[in-house]
N, C-alpha and C. Protein backbone atom coordinates (compact mmCIF):
# COMPACT_ATOMS: atom_id res chain seq x y z
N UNK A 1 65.04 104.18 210.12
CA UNK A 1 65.76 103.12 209.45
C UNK A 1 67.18 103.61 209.16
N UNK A 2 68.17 102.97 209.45
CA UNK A 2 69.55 103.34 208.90
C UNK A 2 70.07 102.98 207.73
N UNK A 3 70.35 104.52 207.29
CA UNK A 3 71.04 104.43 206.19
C UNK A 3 72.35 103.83 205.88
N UNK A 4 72.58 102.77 205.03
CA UNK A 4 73.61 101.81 204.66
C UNK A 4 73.91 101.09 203.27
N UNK A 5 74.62 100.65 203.04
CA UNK A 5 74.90 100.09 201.90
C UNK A 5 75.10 98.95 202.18
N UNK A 6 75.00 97.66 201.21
CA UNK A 6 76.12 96.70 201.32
C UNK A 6 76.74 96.62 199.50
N UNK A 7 78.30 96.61 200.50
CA UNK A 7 78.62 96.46 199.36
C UNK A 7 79.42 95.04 199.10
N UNK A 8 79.36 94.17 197.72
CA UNK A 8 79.69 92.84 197.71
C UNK A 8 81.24 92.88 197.74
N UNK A 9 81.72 91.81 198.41
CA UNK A 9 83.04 91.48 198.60
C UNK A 9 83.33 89.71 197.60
N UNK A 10 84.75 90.26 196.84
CA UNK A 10 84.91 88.81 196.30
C UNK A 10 85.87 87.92 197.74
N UNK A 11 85.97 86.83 197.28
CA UNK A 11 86.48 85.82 198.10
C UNK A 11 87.75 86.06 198.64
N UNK A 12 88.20 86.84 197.12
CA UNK A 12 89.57 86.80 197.96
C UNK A 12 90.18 88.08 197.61
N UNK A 13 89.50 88.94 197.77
CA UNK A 13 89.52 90.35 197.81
C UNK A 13 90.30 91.07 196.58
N UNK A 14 90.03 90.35 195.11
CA UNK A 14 90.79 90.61 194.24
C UNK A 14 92.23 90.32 194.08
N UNK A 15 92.84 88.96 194.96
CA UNK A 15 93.93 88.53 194.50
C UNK A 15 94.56 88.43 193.57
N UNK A 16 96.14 89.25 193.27
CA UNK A 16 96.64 88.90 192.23
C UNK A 16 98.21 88.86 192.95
N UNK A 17 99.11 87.90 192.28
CA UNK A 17 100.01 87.62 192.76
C UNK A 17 101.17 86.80 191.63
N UNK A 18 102.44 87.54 191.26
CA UNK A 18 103.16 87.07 190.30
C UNK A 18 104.10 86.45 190.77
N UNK A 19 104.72 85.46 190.23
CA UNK A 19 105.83 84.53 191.26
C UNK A 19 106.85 84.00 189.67
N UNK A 20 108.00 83.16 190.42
CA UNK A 20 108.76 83.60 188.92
C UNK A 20 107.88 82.39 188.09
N UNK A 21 107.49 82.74 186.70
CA UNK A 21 106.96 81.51 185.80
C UNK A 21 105.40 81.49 185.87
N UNK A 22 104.97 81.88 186.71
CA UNK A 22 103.36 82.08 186.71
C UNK A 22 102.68 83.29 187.65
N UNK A 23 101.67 82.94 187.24
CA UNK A 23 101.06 84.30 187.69
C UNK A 23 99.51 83.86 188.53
N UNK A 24 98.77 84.14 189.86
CA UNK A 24 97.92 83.33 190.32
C UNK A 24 96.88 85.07 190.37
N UNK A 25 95.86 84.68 189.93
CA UNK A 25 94.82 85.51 190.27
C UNK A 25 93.47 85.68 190.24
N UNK A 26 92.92 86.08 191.05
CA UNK A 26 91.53 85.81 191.28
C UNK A 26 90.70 86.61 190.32
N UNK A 27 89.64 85.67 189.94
CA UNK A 27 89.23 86.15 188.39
C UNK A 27 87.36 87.23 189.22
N UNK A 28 86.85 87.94 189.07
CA UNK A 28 85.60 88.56 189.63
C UNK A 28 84.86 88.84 188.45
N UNK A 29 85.54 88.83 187.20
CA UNK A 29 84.21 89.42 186.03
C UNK A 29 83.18 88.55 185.53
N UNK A 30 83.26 87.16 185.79
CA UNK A 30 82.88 86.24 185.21
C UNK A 30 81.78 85.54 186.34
N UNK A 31 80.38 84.82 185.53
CA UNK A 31 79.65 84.33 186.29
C UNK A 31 79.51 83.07 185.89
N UNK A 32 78.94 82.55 187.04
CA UNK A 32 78.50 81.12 187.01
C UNK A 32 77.06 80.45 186.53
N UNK A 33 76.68 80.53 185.84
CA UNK A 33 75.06 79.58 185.96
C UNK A 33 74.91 78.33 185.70
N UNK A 34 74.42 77.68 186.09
CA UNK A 34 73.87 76.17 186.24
C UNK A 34 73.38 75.82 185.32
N UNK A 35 72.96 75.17 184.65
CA UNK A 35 71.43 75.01 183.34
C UNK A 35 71.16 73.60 183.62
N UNK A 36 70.09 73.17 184.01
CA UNK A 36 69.46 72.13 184.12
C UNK A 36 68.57 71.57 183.24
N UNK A 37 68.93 70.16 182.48
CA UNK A 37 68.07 70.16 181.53
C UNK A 37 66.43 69.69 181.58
N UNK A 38 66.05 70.18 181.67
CA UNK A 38 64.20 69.72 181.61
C UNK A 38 63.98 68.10 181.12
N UNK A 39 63.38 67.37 181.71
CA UNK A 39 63.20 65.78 180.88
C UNK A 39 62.34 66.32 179.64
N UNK A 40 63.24 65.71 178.84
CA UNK A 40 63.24 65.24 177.40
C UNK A 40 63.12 67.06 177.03
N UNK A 41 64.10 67.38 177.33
CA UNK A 41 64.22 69.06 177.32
C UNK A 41 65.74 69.17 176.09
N UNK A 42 66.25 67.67 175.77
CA UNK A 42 67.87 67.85 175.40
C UNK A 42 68.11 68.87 174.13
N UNK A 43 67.20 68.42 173.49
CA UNK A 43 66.94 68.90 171.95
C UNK A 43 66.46 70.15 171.75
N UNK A 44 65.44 70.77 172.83
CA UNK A 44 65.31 72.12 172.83
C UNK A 44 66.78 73.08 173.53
N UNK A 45 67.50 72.50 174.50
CA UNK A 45 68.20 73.10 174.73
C UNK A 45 69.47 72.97 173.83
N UNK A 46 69.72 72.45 173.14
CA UNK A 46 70.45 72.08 171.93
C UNK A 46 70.51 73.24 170.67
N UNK A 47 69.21 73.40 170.67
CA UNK A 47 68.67 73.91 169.57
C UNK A 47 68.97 75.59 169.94
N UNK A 48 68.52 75.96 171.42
CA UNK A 48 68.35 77.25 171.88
C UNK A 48 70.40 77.80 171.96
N UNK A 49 70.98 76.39 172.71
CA UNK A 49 72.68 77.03 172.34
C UNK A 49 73.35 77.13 171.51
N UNK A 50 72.28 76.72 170.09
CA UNK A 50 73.13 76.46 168.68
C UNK A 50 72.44 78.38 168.17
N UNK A 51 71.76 78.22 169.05
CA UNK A 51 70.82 79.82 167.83
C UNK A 51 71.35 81.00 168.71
N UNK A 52 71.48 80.81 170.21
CA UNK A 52 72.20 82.32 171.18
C UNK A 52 73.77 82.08 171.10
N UNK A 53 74.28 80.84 171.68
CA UNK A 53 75.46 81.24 171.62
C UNK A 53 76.64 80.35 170.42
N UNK A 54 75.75 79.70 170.10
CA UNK A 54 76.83 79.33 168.66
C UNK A 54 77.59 77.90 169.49
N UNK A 55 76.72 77.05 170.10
CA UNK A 55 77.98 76.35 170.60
C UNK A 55 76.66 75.14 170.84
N UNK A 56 77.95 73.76 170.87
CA UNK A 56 76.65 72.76 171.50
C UNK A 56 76.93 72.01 172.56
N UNK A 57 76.01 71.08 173.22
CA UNK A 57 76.45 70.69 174.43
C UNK A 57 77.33 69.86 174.26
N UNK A 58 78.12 70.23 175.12
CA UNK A 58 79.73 69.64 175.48
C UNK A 58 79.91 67.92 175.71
N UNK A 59 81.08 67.47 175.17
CA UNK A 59 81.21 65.68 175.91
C UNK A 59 81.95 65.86 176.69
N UNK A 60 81.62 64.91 177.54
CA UNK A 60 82.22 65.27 179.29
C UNK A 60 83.30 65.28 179.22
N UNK A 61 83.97 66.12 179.95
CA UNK A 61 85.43 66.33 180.11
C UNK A 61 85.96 67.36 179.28
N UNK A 62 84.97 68.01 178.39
CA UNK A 62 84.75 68.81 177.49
C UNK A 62 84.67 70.41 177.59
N UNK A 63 85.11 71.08 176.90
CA UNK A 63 84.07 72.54 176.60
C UNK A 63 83.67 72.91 175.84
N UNK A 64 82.84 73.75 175.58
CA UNK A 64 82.45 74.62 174.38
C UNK A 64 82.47 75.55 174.73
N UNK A 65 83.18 76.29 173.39
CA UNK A 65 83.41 77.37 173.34
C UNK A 65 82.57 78.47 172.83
N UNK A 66 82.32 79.57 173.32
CA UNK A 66 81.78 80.88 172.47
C UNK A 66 81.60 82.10 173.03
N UNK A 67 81.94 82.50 171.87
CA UNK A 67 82.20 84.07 171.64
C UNK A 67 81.45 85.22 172.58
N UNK A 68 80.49 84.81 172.32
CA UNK A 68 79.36 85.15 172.91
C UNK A 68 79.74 85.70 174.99
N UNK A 69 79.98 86.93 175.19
CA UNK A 69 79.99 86.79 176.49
C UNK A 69 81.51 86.06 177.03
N UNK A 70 82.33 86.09 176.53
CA UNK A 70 83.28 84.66 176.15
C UNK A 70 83.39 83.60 177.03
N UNK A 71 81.70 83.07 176.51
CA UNK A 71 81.79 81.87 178.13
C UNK A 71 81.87 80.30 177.36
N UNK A 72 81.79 79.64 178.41
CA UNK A 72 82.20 78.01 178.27
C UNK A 72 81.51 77.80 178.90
N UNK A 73 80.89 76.30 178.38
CA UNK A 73 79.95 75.21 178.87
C UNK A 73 80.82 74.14 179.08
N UNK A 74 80.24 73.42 180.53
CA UNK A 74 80.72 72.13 180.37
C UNK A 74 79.62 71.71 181.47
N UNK A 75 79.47 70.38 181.50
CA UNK A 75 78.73 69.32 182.13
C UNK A 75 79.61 68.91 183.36
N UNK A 76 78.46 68.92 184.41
CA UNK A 76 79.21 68.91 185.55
C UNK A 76 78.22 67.35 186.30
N UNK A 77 76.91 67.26 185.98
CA UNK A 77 76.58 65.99 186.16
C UNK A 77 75.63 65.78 184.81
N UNK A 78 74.59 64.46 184.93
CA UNK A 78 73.81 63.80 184.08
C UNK A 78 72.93 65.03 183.73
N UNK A 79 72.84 65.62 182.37
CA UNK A 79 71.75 66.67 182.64
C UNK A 79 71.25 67.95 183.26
N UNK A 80 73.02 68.28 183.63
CA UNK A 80 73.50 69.67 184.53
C UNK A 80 74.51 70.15 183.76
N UNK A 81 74.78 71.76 183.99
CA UNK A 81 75.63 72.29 182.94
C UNK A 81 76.31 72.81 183.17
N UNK A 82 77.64 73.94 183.46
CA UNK A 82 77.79 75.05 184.04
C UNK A 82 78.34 76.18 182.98
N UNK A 83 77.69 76.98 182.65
CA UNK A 83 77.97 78.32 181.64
C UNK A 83 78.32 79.21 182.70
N UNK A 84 79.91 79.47 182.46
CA UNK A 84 81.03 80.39 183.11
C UNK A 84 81.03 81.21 181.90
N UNK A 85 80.82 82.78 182.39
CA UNK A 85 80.72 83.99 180.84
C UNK A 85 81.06 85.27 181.69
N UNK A 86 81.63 86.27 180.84
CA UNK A 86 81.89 87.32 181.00
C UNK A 86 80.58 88.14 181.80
N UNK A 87 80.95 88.82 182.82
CA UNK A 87 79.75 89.24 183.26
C UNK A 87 80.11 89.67 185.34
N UNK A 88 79.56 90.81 185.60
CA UNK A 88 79.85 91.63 186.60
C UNK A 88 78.89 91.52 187.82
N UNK A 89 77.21 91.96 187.23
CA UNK A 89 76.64 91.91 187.78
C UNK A 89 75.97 91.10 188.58
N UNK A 90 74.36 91.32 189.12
CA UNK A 90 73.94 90.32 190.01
C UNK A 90 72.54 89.45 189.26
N UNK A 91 72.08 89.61 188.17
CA UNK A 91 71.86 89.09 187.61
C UNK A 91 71.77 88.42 186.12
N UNK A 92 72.43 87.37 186.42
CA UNK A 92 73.47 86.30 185.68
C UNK A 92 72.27 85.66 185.06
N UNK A 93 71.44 85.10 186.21
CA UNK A 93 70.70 84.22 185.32
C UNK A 93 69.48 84.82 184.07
N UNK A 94 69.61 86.26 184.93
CA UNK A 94 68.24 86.83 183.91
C UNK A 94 69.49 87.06 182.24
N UNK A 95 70.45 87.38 182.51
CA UNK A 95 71.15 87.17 180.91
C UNK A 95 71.14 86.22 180.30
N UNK A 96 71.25 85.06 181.08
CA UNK A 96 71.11 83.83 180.32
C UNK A 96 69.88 83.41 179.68
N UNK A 97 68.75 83.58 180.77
CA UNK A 97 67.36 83.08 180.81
C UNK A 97 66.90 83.74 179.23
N UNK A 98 67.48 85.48 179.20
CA UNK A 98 67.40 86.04 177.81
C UNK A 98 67.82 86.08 176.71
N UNK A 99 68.59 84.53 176.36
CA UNK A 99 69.54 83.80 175.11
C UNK A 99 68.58 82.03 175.21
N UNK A 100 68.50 81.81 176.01
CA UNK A 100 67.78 80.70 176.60
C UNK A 100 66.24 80.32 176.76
N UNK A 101 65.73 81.32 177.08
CA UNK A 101 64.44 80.85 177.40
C UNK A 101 63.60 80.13 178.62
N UNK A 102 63.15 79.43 177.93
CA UNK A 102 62.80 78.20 179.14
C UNK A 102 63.78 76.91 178.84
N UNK A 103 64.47 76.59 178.19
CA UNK A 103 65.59 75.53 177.85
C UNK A 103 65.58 74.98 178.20
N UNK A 104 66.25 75.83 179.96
CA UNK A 104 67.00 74.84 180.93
C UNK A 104 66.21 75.75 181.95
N UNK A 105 66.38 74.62 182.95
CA UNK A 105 66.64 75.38 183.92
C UNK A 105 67.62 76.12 184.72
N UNK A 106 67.40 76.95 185.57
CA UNK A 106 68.88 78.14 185.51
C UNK A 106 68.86 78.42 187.06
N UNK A 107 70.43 78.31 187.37
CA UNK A 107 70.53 78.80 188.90
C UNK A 107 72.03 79.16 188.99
N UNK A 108 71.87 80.81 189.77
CA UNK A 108 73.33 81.25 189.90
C UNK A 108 74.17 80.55 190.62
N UNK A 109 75.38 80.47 190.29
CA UNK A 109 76.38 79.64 191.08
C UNK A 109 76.79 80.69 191.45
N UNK A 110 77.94 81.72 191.03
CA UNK A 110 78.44 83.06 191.14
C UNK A 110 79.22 82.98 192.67
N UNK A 111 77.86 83.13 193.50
CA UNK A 111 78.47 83.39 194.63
C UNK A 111 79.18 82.15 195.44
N UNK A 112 79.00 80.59 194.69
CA UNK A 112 79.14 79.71 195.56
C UNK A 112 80.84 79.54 195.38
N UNK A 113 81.17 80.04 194.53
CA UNK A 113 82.37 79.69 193.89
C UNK A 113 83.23 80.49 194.00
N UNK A 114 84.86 80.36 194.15
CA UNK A 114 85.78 81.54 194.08
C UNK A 114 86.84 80.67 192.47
N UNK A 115 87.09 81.62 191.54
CA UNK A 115 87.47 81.12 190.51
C UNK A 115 88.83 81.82 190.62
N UNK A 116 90.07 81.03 190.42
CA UNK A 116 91.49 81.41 190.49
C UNK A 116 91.98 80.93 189.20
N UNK A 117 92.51 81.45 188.44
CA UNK A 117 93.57 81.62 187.34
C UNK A 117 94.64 81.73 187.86
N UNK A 118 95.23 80.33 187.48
CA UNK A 118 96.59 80.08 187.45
C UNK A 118 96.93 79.89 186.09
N UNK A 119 98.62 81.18 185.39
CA UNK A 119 98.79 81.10 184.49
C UNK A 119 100.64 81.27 183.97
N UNK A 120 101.15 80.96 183.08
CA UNK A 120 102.18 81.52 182.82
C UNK A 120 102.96 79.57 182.36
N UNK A 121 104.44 80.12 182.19
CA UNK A 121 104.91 79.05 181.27
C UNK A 121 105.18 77.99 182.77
N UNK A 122 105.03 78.07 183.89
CA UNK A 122 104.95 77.52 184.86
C UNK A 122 103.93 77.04 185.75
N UNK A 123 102.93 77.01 184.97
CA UNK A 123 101.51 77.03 185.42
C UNK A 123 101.39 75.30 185.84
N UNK A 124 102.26 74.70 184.62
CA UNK A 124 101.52 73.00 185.22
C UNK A 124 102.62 72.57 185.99
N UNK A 125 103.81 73.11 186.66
CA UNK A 125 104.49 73.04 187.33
C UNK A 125 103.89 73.05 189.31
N UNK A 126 103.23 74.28 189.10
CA UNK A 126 102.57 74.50 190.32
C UNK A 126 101.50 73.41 190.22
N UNK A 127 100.68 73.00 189.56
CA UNK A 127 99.53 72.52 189.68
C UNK A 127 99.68 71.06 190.16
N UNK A 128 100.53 70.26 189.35
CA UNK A 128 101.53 68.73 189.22
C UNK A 128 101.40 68.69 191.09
N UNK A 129 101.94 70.07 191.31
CA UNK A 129 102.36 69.43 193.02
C UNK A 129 101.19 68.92 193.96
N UNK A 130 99.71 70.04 194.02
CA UNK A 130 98.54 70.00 194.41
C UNK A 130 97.61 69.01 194.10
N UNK A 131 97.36 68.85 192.65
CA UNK A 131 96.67 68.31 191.70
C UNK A 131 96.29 66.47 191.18
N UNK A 132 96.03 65.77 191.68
CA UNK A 132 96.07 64.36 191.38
C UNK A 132 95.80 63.91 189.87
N UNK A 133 95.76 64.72 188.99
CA UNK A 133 95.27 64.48 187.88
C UNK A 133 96.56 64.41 186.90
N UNK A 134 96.36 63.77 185.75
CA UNK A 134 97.37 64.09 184.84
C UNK A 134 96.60 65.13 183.63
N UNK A 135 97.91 66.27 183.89
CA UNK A 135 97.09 67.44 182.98
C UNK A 135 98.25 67.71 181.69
N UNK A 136 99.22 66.65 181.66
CA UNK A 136 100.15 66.92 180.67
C UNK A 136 99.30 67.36 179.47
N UNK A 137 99.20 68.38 178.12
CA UNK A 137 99.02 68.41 177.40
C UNK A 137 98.14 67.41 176.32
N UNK A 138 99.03 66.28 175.98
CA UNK A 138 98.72 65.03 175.58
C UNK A 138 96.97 64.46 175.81
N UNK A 139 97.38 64.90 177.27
CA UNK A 139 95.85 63.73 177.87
C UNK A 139 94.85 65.16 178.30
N UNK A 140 95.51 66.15 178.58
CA UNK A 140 94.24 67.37 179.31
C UNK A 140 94.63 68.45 178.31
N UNK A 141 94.04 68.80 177.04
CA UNK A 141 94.14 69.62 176.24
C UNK A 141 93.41 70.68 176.53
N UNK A 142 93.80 72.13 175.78
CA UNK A 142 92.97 72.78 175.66
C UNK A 142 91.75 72.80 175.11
N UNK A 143 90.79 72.84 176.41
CA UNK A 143 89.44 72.34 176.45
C UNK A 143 88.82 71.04 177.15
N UNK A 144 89.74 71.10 178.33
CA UNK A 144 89.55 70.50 179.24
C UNK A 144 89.07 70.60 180.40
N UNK A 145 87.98 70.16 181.02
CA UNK A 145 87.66 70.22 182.12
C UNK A 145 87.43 69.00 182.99
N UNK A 146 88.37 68.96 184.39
CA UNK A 146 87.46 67.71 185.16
C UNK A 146 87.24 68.36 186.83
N UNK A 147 86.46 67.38 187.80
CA UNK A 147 86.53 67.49 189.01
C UNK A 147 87.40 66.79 189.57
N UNK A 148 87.85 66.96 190.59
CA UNK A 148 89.02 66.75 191.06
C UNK A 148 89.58 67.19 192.60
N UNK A 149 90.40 66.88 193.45
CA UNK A 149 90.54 67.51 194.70
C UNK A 149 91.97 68.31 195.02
N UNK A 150 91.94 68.97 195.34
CA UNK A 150 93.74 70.01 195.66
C UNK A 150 93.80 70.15 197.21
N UNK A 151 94.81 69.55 197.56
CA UNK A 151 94.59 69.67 198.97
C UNK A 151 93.14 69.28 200.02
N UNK A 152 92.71 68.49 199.88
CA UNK A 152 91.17 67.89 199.80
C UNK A 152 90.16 68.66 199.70
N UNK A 153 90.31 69.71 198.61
CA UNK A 153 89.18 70.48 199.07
C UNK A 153 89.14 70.29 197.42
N UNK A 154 87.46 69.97 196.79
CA UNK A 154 86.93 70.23 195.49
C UNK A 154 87.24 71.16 194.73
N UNK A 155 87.65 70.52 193.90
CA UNK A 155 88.34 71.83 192.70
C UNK A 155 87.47 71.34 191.31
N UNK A 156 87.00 72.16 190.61
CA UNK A 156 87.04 71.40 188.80
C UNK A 156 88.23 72.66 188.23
N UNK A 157 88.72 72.01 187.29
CA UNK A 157 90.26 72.10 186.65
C UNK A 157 89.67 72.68 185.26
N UNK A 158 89.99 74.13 184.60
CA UNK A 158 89.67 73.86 183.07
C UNK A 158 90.87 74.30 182.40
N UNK A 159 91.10 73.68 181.68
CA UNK A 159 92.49 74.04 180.69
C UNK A 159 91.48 75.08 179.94
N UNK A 160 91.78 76.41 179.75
CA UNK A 160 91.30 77.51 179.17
C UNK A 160 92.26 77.95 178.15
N UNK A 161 93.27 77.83 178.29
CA UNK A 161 94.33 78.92 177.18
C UNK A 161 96.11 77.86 177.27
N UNK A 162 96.05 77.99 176.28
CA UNK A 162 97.72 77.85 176.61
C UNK A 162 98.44 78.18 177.62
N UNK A 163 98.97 77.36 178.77
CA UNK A 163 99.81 77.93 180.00
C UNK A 163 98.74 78.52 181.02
N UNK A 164 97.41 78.36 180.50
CA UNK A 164 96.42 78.83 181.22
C UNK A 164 95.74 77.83 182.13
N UNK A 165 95.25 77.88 183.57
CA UNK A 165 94.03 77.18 183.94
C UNK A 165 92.81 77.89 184.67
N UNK A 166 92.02 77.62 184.88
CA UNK A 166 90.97 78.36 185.42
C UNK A 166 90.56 77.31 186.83
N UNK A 167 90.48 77.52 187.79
CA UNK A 167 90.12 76.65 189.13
C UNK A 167 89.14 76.84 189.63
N UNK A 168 88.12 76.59 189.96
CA UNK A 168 86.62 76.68 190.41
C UNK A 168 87.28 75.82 192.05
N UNK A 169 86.68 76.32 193.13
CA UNK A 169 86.10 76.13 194.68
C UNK A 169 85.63 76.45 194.94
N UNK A 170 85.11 76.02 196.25
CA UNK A 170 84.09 76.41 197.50
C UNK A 170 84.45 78.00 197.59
N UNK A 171 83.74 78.84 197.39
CA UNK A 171 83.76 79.98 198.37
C UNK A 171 84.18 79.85 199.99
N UNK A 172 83.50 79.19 200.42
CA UNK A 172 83.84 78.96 201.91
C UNK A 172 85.17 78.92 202.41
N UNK A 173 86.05 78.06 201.62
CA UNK A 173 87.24 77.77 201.95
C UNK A 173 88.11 78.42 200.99
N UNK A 174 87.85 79.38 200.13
CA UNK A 174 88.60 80.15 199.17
C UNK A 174 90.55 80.28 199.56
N UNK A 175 90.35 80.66 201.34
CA UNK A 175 91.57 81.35 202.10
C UNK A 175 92.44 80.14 201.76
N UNK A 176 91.84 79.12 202.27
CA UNK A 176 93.14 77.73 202.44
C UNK A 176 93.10 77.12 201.09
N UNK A 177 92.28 77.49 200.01
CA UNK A 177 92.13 77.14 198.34
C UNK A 177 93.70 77.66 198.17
N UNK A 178 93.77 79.36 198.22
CA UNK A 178 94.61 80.00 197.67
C UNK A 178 95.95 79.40 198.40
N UNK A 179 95.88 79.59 199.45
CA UNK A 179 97.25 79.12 200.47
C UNK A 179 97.75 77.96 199.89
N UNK A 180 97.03 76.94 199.43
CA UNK A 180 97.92 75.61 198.57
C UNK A 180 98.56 75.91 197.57
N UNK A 181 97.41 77.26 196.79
CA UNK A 181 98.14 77.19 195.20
C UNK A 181 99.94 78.27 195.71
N UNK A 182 99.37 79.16 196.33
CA UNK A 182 100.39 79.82 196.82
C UNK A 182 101.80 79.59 197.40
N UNK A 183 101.40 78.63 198.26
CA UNK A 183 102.35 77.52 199.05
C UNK A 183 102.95 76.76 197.48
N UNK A 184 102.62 76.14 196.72
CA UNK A 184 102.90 75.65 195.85
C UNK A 184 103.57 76.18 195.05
N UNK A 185 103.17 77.15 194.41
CA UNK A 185 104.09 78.57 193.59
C UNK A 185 105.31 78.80 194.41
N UNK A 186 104.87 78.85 195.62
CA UNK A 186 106.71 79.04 196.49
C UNK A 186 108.03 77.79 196.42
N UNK A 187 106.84 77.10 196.45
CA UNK A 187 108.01 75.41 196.72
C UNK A 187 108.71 75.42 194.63
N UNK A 188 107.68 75.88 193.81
CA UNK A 188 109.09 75.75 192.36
C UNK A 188 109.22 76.97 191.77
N UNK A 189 109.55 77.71 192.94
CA UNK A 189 110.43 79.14 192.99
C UNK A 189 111.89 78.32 193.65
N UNK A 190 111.43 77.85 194.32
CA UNK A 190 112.75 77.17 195.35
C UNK A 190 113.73 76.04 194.34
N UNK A 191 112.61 75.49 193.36
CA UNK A 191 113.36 74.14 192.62
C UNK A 191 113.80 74.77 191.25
N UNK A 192 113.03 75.93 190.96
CA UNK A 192 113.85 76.09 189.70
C UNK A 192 114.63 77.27 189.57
């Protein structure tokens, strides 16, 4: 038998990239899990995110916040969840499953996803160009999340921090994900 390793590769090989006014980089510490709620499961899982992580389920378009792991919930369909949290390894869901229980049901996203942080006092500058959404302040506050498309490829959008966003895609298409935001960062280098 040959001796080998594999070793995991992120999407975009630890991208980081500063341009004037923002800063674009590919985030790897953080995982994805799913939580699915069980019929007539709402109230136990309610109960189980108020006692592990201090937080409750989100209204759409929403997050919650906590400390905990420093992850965020938000609802991605009827009775689906996605808890994005601090975290390296390869199993995501057994951390969760061990704050959780039987709650929800639980499935890693992790690998399906390449997550890009776009940040800095130029952040909604780049985004405005890609982005069909209105994320002015006003209407997409901190603590915002929606789905949405950038260059036609599926994005969900979360306003995370001041001047901050967090971008969820396809793994698959991570290369031509980044190339828009990138391409974009170049074009208001040029305007401002």
């Amino acid at each position: 038998m040959p001796d080998y390793t594999l070793t995991a590769n992120s999407p975009l090989d630890g991208f980081s990239r500063d341009f004037v006014g923002v800063s674009i980089n590919e985030v790897n510490d953080r995982a994805i899990v799913s939580l699915a709620v069980p019929k007539a499961g709402e109230k136990e899982l309610t109960k189980a995110l108020a006692s592990s992580y201090q937080i409750e389920l989100p209204k759409t378009g929403m997050l919650s916040f906590s400390t905990r792991d420093n992850a965020v919930l938000f609802n991605m369909a009827q009775d689906q969840y996605f808890l994005v949290f601090d975290y390296a390894g390869n199993t995501a869901t057994s951390v969760v499953y061990s704050h959780l229980n039987d709650a929800a049901y639980l499935t890693d996203q992790s690998d399906s996803y390449v997550i890009v942080q776009v940040s800095g006092t130029d952040s909604r500058c780049l985004l405005e160009r890609i982005c069909p959404l209105d994320i002015h302040p006003s209407v997409f506050p901190i603590g915002s999340v929606a789905r949405t498309v950038m260059e036609h490829l599926g994005t969900t959008i979360i306003h995370d921090a001041e001047d901050s966003f967090l971008l969820l895609s396809a793994r698959s298409s991570a290369r031509s994900f980044l190339e828009a935001i990138e391409t974009s960062a170049v074009n208001i280098e040029l305007v401002i």
